[in-house]
C-alpha atoms as a PDB file:
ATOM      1  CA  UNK A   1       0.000   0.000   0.000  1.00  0.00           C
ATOM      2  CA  UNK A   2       1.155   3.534  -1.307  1.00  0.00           C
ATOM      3  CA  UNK A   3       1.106   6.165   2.152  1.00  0.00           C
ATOM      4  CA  UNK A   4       2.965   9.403   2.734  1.00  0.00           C
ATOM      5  CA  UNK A   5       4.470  10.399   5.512  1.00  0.00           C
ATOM      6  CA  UNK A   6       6.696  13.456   6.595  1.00  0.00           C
ATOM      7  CA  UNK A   7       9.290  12.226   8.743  1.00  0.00           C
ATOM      8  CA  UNK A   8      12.817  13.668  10.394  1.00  0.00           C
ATOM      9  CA  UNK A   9      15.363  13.854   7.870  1.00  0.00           C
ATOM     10  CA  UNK A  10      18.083  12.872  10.037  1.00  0.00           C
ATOM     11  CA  UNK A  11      15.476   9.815  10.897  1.00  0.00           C
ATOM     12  CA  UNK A  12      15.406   8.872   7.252  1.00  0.00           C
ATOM     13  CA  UNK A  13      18.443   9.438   6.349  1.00  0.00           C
ATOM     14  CA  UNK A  14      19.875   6.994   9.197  1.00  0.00           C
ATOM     15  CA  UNK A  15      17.263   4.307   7.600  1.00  0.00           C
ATOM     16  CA  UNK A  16      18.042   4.842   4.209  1.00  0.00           C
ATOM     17  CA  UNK A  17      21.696   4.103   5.335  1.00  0.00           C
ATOM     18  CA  UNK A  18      20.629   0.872   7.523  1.00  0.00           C
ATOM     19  CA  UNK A  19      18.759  -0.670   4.463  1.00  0.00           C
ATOM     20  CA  UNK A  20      21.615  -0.045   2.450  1.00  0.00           C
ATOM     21  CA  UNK A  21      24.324  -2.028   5.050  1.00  0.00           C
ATOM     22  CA  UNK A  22      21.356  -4.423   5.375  1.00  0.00           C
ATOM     23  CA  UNK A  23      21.229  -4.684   1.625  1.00  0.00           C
ATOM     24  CA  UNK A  24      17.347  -4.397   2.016  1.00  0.00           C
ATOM     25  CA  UNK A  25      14.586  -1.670   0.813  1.00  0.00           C
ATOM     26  CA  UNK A  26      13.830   1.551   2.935  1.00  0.00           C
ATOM     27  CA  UNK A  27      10.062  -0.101   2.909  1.00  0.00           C
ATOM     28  CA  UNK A  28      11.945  -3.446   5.000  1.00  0.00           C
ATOM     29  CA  UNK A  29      13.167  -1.009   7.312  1.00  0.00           C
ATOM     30  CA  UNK A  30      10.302   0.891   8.309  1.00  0.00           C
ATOM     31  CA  UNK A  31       7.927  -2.104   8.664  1.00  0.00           C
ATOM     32  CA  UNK A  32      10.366  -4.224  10.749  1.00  0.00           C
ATOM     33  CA  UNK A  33      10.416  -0.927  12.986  1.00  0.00           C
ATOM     34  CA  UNK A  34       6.532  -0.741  12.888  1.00  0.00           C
ATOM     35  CA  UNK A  35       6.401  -4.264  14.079  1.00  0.00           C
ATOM     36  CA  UNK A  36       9.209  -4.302  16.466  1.00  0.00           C
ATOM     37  CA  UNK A  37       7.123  -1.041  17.995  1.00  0.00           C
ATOM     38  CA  UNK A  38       3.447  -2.754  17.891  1.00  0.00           C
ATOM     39  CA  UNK A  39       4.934  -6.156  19.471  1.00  0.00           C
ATOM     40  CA  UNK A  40       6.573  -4.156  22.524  1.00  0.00           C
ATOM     41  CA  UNK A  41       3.503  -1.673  23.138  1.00  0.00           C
ATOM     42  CA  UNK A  42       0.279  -3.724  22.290  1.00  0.00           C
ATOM     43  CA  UNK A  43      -2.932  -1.852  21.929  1.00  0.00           C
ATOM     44  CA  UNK A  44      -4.774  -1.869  24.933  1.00  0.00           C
ATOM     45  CA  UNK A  45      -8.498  -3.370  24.477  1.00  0.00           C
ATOM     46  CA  UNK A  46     -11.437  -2.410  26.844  1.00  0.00           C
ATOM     47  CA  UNK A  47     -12.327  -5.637  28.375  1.00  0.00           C
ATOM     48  CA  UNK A  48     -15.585  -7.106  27.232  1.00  0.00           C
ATOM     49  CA  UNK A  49     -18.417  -7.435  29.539  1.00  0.00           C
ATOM     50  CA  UNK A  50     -20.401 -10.734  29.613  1.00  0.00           C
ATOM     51  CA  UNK A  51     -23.882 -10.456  30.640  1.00  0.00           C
ATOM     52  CA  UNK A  52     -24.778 -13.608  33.275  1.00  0.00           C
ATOM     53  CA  UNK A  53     -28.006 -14.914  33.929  1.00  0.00           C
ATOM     54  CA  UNK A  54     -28.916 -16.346  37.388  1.00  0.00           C
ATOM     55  CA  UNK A  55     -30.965 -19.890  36.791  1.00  0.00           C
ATOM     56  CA  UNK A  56     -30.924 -23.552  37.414  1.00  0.00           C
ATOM     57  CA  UNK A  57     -28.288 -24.308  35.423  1.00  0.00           C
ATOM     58  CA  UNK A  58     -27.477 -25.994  31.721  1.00  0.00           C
ATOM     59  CA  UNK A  59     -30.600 -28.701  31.353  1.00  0.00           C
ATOM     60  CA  UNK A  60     -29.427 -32.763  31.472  1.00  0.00           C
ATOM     61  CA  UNK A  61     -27.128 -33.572  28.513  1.00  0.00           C
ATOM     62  CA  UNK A  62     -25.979 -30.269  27.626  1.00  0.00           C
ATOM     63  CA  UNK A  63     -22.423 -30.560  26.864  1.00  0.00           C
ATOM     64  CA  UNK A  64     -20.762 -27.250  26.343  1.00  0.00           C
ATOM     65  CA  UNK A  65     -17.413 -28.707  24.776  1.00  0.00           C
ATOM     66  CA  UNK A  66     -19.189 -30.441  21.802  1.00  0.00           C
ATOM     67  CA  UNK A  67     -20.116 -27.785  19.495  1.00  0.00           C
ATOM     68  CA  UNK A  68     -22.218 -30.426  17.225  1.00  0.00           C
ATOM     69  CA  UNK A  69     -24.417 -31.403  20.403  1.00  0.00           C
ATOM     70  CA  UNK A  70     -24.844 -27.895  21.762  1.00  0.00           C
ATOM     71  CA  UNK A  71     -26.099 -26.870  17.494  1.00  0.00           C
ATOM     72  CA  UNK A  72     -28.554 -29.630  17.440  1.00  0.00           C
ATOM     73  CA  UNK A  73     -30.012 -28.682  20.603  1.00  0.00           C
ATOM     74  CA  UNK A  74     -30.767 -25.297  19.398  1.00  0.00           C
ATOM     75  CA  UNK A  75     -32.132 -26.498  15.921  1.00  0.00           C
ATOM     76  CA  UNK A  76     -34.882 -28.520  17.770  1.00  0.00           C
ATOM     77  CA  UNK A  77     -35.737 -25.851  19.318  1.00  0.00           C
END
């Protein structure tokens, strides 16, 4: 994807100069940086809430680790 950006020209000059000792493109440079910044600081996420219901519980032979079961229960419903 085609972006522009205005960045320090001592900042691109030094990366120019890296992907040339590197023997790699300017665009190598600046993504490995992008991802070597986005794996240190991760995006923080608001947690999601779960609504609960009180109740008796999950009716006889509901079993919530077989996916198959739990979609032919709801079909016959």
């Amino acid at each position: 994807m085609r972006t522009t950006i205005n960045i320090d020209e001592q900042l691109l000059t030094y990366a120019k100069l890296r992907a040339a000792q590197q023997g790699c493109t300017l665009k190598q440079i600046i993504e490995d940086a992008l991802r070597e910044f986005f794996s240190r600081h991760h995006l923080k996420q608001d947690p999601v809430k779960l609504e609960t219901f009180s109740g008796p519980g999950l009716k006889p032979g509901v079993d919530l680790d077989n996916s198959r079961s739990l979609s032919e229960i709801m079909d016959d419903q």
